[in-house]
PDB file of N, CA and C in Angstrom:
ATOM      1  N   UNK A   1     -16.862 -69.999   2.955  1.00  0.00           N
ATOM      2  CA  UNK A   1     -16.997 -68.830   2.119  1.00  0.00           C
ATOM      3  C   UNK A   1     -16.937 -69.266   0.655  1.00  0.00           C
ATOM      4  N   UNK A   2     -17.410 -68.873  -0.340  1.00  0.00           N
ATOM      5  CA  UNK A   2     -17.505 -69.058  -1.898  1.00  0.00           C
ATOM      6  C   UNK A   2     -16.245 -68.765  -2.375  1.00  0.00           C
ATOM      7  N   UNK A   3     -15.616 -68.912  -3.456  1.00  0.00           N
ATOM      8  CA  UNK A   3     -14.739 -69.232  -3.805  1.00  0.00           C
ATOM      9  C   UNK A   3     -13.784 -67.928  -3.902  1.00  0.00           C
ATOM     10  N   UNK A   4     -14.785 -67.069  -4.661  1.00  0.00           N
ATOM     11  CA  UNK A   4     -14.455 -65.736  -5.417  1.00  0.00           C
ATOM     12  C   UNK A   4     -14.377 -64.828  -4.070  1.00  0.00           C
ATOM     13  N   UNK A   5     -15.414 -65.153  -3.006  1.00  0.00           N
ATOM     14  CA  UNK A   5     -14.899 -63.871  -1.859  1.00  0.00           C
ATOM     15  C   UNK A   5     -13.740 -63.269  -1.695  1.00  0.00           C
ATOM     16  N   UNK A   6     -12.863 -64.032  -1.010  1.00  0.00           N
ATOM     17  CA  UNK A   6     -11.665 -62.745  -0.889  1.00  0.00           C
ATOM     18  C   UNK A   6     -11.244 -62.195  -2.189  1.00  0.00           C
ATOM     19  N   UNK A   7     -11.372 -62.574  -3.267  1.00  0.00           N
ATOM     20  CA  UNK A   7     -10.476 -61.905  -4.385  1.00  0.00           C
ATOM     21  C   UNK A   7     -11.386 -60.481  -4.378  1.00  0.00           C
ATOM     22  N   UNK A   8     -12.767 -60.585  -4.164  1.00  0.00           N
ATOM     23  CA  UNK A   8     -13.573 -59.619  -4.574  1.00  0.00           C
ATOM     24  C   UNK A   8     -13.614 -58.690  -3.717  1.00  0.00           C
ATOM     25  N   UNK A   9     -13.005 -59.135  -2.152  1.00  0.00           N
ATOM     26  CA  UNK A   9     -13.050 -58.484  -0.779  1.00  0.00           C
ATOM     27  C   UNK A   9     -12.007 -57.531  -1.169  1.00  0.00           C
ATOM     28  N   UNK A  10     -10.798 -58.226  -1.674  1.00  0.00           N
ATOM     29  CA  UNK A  10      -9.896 -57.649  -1.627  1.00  0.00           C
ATOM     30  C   UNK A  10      -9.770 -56.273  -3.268  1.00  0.00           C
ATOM     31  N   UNK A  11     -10.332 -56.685  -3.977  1.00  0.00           N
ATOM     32  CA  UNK A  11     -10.572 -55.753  -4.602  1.00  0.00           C
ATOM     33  C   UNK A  11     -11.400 -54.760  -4.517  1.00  0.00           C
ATOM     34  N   UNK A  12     -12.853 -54.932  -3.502  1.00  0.00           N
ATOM     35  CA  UNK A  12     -13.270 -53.866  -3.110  1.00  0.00           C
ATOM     36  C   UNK A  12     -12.736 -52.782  -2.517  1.00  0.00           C
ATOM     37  N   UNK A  13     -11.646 -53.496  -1.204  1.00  0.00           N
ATOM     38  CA  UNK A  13     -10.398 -52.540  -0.364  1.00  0.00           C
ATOM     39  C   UNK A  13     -10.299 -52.053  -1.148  1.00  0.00           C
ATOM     40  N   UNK A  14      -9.838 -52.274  -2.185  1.00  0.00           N
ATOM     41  CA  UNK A  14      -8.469 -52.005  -3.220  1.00  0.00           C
ATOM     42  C   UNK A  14      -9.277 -50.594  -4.043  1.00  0.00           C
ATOM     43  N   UNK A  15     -10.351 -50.514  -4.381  1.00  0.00           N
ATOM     44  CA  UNK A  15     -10.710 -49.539  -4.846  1.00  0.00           C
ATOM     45  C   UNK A  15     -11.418 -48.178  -3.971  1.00  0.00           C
ATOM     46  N   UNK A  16     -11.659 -49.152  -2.931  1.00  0.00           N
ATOM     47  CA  UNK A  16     -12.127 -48.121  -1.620  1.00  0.00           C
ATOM     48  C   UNK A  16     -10.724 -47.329  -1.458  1.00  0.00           C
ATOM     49  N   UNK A  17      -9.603 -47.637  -1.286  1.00  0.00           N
ATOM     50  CA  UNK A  17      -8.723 -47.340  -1.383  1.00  0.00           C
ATOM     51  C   UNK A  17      -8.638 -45.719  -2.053  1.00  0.00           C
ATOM     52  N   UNK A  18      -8.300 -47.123  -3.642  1.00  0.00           N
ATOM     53  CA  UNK A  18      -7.953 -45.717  -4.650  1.00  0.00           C
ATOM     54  C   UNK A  18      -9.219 -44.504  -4.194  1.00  0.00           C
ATOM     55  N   UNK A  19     -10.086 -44.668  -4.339  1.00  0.00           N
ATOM     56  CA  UNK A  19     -11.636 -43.459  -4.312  1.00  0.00           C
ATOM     57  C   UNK A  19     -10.970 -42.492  -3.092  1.00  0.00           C
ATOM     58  N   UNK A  20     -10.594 -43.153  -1.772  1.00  0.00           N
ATOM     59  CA  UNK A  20     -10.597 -42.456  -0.755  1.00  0.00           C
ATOM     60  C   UNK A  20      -9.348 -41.192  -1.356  1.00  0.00           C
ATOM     61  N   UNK A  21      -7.987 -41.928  -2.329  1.00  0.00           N
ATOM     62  CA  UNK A  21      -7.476 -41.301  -2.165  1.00  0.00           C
ATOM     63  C   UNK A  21      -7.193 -40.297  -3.451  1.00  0.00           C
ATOM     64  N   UNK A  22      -8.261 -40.607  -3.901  1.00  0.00           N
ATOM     65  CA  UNK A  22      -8.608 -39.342  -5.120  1.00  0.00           C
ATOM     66  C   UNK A  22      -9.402 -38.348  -4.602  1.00  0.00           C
ATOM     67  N   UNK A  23     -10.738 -38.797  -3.688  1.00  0.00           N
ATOM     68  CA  UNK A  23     -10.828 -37.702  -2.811  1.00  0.00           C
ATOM     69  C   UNK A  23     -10.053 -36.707  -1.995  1.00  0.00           C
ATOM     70  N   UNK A  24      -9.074 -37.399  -1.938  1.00  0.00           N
ATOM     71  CA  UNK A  24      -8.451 -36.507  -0.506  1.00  0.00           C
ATOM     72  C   UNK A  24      -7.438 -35.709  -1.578  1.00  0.00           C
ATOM     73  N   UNK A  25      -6.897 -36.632  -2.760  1.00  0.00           N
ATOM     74  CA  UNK A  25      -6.329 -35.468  -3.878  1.00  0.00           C
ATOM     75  C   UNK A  25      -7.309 -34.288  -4.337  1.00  0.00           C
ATOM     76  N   UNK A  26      -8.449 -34.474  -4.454  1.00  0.00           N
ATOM     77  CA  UNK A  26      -8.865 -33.727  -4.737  1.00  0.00           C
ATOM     78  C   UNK A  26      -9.300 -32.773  -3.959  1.00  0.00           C
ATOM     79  N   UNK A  27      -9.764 -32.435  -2.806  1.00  0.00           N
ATOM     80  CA  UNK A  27      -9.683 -31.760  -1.958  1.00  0.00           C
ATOM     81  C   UNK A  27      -8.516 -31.123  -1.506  1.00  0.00           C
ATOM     82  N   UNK A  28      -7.189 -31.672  -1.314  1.00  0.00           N
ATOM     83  CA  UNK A  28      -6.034 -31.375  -1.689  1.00  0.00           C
ATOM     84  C   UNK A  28      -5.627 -29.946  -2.641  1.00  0.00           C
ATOM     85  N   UNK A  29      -6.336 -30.608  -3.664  1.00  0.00           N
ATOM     86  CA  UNK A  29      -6.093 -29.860  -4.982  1.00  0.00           C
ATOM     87  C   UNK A  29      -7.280 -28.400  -4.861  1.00  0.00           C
ATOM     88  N   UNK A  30      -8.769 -28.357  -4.243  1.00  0.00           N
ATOM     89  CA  UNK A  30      -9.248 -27.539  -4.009  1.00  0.00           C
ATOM     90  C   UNK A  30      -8.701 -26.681  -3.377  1.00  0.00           C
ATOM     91  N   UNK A  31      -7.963 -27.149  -1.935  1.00  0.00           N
ATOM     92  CA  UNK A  31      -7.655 -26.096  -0.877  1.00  0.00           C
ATOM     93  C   UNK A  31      -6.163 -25.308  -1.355  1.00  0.00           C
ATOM     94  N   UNK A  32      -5.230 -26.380  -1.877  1.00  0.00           N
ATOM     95  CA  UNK A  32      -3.808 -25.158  -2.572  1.00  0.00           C
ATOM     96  C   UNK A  32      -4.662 -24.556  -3.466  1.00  0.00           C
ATOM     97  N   UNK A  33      -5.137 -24.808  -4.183  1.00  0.00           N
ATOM     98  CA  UNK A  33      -6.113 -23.506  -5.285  1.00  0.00           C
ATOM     99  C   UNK A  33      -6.597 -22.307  -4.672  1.00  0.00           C
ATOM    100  N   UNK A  34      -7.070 -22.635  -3.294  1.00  0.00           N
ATOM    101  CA  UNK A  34      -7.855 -21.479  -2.723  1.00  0.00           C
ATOM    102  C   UNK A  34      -6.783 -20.689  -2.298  1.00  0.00           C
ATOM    103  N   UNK A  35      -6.066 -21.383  -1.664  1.00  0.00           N
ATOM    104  CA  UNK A  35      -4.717 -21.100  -0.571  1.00  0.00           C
ATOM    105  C   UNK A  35      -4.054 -19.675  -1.753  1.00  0.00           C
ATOM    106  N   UNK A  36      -3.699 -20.312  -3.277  1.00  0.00           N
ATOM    107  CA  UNK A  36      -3.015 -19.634  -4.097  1.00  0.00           C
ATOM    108  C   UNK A  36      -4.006 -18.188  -4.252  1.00  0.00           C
ATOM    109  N   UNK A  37      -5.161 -18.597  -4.366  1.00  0.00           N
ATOM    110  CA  UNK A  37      -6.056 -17.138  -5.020  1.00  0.00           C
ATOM    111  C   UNK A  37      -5.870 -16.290  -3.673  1.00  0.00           C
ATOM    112  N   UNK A  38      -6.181 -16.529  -2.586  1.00  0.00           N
ATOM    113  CA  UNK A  38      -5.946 -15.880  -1.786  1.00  0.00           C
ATOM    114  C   UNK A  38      -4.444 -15.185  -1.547  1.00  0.00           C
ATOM    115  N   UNK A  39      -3.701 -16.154  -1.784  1.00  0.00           N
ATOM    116  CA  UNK A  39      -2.270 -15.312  -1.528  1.00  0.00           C
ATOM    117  C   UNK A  39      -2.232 -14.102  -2.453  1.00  0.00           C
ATOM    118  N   UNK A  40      -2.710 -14.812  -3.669  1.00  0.00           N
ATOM    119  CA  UNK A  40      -2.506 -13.307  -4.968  1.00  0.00           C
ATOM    120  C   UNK A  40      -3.058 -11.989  -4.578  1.00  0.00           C
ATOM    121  N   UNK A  41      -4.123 -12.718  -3.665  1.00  0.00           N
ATOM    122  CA  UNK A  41      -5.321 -11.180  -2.897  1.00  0.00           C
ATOM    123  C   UNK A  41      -4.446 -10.165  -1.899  1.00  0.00           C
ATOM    124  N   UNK A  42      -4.076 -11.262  -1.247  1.00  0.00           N
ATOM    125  CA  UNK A  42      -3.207 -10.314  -0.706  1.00  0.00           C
ATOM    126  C   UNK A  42      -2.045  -9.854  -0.902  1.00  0.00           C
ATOM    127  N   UNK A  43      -1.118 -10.588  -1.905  1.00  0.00           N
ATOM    128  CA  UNK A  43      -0.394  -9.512  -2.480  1.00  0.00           C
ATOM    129  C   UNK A  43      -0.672  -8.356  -3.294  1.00  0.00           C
ATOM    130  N   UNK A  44      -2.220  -8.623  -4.028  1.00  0.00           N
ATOM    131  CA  UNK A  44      -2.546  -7.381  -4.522  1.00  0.00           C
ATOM    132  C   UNK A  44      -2.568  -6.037  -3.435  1.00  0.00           C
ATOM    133  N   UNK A  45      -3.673  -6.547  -2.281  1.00  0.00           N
ATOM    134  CA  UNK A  45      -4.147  -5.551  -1.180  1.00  0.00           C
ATOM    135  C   UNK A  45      -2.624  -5.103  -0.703  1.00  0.00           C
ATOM    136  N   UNK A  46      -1.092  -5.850  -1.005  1.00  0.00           N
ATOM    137  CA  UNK A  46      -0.003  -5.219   0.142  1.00  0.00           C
ATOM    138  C   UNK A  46       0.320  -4.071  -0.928  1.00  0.00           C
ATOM    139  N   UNK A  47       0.740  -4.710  -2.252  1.00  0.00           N
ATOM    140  CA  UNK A  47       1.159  -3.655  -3.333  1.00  0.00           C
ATOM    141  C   UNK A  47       0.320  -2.510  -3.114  1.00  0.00           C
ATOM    142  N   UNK A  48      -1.183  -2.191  -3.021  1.00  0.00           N
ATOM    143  CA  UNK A  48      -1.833  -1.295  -2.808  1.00  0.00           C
ATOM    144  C   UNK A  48      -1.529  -0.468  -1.959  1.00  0.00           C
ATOM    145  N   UNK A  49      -1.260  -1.172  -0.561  1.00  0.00           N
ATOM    146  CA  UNK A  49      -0.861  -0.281   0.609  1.00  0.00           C
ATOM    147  C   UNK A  49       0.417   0.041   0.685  1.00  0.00           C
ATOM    148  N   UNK A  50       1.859  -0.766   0.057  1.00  0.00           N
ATOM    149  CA  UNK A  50       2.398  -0.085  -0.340  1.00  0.00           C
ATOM    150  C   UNK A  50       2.578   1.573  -1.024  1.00  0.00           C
ATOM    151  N   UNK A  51       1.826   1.446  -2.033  1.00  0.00           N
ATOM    152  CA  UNK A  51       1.972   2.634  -2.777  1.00  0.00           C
ATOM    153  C   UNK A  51       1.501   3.560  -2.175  1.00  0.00           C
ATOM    154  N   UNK A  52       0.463   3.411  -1.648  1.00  0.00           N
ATOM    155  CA  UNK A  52      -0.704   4.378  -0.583  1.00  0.00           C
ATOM    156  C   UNK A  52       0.610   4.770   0.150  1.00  0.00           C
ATOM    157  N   UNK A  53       1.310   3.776   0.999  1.00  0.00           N
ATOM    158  CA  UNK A  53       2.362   4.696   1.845  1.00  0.00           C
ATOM    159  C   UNK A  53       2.963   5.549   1.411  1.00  0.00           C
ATOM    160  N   UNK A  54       3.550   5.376  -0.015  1.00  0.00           N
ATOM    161  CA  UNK A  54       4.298   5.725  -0.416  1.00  0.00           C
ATOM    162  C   UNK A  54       3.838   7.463  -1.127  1.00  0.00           C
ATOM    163  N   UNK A  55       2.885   7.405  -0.997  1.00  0.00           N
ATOM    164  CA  UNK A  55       1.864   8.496  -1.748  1.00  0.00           C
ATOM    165  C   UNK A  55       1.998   9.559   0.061  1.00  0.00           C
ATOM    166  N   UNK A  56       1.918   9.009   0.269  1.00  0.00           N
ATOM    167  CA  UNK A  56       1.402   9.638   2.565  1.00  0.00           C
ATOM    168  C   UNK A  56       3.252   9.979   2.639  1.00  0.00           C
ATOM    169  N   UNK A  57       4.279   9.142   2.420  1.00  0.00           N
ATOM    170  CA  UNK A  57       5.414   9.667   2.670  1.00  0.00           C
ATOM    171  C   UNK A  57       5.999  10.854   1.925  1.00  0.00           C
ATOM    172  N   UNK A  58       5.154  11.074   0.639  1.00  0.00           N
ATOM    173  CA  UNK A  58       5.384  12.151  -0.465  1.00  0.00           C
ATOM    174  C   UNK A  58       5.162  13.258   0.169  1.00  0.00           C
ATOM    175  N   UNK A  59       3.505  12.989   0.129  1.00  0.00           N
ATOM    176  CA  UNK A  59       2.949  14.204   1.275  1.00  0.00           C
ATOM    177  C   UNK A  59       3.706  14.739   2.337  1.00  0.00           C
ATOM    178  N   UNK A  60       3.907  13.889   3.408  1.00  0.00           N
ATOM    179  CA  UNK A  60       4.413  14.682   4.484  1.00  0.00           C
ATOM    180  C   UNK A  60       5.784  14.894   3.943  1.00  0.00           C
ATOM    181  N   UNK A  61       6.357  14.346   3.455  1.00  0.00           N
ATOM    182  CA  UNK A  61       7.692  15.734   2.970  1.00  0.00           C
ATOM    183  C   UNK A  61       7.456  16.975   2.137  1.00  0.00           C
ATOM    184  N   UNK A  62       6.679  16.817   1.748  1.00  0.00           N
ATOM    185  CA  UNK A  62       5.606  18.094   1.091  1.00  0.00           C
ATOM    186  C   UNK A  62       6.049  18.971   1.890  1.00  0.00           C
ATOM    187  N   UNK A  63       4.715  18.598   2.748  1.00  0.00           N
ATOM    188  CA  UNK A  63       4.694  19.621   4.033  1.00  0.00           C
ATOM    189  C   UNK A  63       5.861  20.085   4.774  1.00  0.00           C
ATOM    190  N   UNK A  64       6.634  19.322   5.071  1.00  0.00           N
ATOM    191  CA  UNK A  64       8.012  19.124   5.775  1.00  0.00           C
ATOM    192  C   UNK A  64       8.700  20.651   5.369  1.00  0.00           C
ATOM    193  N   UNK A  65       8.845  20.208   3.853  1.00  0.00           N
ATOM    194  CA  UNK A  65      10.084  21.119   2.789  1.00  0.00           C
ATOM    195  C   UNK A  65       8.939  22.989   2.959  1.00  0.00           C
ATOM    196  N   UNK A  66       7.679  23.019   2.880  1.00  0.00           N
ATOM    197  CA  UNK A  66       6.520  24.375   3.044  1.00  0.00           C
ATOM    198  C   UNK A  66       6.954  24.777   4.501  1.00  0.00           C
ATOM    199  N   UNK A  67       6.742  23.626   5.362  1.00  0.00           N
ATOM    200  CA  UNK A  67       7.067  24.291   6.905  1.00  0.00           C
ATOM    201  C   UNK A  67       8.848  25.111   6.758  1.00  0.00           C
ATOM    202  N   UNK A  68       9.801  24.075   6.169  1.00  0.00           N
ATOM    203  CA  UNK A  68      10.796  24.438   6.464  1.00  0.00           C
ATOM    204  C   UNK A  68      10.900  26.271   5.553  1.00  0.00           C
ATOM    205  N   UNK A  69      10.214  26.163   4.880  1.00  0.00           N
ATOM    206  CA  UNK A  69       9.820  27.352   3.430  1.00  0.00           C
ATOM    207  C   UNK A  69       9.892  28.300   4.638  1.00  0.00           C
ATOM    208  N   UNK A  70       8.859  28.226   4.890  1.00  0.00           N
ATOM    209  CA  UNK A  70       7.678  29.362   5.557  1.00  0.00           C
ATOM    210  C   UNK A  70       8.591  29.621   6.575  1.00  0.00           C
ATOM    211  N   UNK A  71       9.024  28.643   7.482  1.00  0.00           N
ATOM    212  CA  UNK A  71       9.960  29.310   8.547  1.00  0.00           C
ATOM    213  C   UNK A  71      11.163  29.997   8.220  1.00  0.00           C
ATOM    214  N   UNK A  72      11.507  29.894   7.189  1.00  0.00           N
ATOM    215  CA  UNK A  72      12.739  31.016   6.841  1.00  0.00           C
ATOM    216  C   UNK A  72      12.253  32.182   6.450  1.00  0.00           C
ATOM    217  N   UNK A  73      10.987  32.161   5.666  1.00  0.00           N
ATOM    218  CA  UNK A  73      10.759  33.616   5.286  1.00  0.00           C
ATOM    219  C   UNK A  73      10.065  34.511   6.442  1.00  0.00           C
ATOM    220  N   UNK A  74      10.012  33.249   7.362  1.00  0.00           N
ATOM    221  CA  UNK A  74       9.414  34.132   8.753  1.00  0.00           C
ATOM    222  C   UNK A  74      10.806  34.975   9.332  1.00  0.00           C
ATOM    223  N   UNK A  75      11.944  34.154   9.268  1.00  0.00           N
ATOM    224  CA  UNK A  75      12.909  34.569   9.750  1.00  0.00           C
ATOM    225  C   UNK A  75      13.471  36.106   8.651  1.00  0.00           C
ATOM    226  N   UNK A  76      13.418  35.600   7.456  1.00  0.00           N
ATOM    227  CA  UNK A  76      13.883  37.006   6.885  1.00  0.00           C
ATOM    228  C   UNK A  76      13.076  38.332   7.240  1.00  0.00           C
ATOM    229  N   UNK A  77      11.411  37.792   6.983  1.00  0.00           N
ATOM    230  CA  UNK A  77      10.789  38.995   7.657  1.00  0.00           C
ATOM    231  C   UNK A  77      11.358  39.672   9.324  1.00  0.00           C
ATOM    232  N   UNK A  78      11.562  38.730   9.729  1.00  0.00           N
ATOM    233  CA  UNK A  78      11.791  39.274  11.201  1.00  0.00           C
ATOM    234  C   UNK A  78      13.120  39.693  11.285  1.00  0.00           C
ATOM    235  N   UNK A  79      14.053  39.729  10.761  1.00  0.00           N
ATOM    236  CA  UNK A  79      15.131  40.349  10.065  1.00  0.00           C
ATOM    237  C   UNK A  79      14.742  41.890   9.869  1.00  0.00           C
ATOM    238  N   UNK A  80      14.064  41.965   8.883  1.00  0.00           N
ATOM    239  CA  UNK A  80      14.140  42.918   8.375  1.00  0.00           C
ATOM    240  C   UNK A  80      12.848  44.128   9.365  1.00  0.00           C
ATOM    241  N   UNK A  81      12.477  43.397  10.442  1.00  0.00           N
ATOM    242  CA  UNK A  81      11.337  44.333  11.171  1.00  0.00           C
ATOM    243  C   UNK A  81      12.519  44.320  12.457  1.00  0.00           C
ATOM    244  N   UNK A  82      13.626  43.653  12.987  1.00  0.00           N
ATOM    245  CA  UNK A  82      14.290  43.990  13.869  1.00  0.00           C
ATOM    246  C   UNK A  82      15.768  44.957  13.467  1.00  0.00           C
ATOM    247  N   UNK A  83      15.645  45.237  12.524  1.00  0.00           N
ATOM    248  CA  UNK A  83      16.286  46.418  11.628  1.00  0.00           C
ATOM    249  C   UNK A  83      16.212  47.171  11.193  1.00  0.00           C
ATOM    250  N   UNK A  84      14.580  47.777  11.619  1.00  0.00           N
ATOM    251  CA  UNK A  84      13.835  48.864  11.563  1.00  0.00           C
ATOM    252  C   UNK A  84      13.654  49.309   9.985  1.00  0.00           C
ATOM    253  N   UNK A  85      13.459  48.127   9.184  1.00  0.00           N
ATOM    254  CA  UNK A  85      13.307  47.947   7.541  1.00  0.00           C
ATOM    255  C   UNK A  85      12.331  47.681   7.479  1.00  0.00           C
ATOM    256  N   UNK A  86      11.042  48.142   7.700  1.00  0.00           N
ATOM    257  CA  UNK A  86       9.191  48.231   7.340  1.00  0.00           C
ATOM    258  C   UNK A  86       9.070  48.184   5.797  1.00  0.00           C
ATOM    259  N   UNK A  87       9.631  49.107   5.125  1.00  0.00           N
ATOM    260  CA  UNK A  87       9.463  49.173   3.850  1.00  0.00           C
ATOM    261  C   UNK A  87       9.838  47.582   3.038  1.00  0.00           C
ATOM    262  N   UNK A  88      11.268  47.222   3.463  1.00  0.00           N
ATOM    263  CA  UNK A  88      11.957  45.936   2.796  1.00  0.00           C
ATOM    264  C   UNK A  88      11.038  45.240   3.435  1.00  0.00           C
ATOM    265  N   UNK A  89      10.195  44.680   4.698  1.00  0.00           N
ATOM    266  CA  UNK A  89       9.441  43.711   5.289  1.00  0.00           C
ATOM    267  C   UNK A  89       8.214  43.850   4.544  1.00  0.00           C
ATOM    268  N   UNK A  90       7.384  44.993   3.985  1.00  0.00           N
ATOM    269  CA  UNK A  90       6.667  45.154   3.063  1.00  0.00           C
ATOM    270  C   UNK A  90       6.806  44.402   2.086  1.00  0.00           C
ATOM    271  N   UNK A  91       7.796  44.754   1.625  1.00  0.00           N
ATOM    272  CA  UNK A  91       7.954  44.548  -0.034  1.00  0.00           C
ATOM    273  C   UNK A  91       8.137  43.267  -0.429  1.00  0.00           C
ATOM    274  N   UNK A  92       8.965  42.080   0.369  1.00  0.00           N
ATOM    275  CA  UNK A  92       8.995  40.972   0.843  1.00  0.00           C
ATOM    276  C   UNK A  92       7.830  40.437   1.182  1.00  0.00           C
ATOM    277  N   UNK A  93       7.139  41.015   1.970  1.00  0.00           N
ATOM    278  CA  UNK A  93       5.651  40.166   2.001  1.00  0.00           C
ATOM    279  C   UNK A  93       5.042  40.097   0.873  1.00  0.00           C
ATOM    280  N   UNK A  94       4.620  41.331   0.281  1.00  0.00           N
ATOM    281  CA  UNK A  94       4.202  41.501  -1.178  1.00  0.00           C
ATOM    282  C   UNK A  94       4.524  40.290  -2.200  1.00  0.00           C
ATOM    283  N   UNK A  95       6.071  40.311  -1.911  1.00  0.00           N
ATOM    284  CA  UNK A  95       6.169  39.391  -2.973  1.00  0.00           C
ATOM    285  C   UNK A  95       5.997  37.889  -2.736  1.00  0.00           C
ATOM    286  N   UNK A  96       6.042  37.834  -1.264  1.00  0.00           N
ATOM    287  CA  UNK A  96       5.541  36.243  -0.969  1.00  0.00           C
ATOM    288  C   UNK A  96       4.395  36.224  -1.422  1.00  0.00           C
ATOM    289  N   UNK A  97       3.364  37.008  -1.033  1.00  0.00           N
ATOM    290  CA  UNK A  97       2.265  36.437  -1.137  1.00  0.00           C
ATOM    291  C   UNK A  97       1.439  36.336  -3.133  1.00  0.00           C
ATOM    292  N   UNK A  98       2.640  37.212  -3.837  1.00  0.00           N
ATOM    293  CA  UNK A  98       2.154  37.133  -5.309  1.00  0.00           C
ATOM    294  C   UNK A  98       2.759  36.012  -5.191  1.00  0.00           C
ATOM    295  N   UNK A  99       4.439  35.257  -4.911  1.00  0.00           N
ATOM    296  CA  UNK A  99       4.217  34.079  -5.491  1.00  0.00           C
ATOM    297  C   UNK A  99       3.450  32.810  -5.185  1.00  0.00           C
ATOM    298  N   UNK A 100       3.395  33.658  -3.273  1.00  0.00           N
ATOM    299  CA  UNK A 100       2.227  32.341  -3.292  1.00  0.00           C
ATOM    300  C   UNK A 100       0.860  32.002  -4.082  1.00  0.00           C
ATOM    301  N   UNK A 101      -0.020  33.269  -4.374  1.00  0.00           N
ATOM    302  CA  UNK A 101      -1.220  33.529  -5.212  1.00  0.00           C
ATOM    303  C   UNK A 101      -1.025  32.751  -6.750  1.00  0.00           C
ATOM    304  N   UNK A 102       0.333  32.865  -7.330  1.00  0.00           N
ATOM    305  CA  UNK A 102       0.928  32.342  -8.583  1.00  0.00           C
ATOM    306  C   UNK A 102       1.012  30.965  -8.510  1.00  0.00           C
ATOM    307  N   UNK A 103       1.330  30.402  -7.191  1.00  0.00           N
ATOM    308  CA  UNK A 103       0.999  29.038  -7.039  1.00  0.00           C
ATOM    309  C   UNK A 103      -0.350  27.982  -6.921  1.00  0.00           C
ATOM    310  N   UNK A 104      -0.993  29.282  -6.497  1.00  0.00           N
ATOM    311  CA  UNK A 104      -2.657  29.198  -6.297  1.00  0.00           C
ATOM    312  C   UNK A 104      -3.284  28.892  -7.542  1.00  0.00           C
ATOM    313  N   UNK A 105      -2.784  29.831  -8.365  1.00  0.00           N
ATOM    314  CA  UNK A 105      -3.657  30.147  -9.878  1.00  0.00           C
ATOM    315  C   UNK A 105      -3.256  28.545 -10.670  1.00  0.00           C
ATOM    316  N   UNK A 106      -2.086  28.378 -10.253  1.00  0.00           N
ATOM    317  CA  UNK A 106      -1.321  26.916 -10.986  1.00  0.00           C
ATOM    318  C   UNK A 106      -0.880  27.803 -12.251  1.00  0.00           C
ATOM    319  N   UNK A 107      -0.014  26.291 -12.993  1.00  0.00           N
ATOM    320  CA  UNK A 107       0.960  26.884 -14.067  1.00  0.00           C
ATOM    321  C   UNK A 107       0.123  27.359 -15.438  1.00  0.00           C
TER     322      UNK A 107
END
């Protein structure tokens, strides 16, 4: 073999080496990059659905607190029609339904 071969063999390794392993840093370095943008995505998309729940849990206590409404004034009406009070069950409706209409119109 010539004189210089192995020194040159061995420096070829030697840089095949380094290359391989700047590639693989760098690819490395592509995929945590992606890995990160993606995580941010989906912490955006959870915060979102968070709040969304949180908007849906508003609601149905909404409703919750109207049902619980409505069923008492069902009960006072029926009060006042099993007490032979037509006029007071009148007048009571009347006024439910202006404040409900007042709620209608908004403030």
């Amino acid at each position: 073999m010539p004189e210089g071969f192995y020194s040159t063999a061995l420096l070829l390794c030697l840089a095949a080496t380094l290359a391989c392993g700047a590639a693989f840093a760098l690819v490395y370095g592509m995929q945590r990059l992606y890995v990160l943008h993606r995580m941010a995505g989906l912490a955006r998309q959870s915060r979102h659905l968070y709040r969304a729940l949180q908007a849906e849990m508003h609601d149905i206590e909404a409703l919750r607190l109207a049902q619980h409404d409505a069923r008492n004034e069902l009960v006072v009406l029926q009060g006042f029609l099993e007490r032979d009070r037509p006029e007071e069950a009148a007048a009571y409706l009347e006024e439910l339904l202006r404040r409900e209409q007042g709620r209608a119109d908004g403030p």
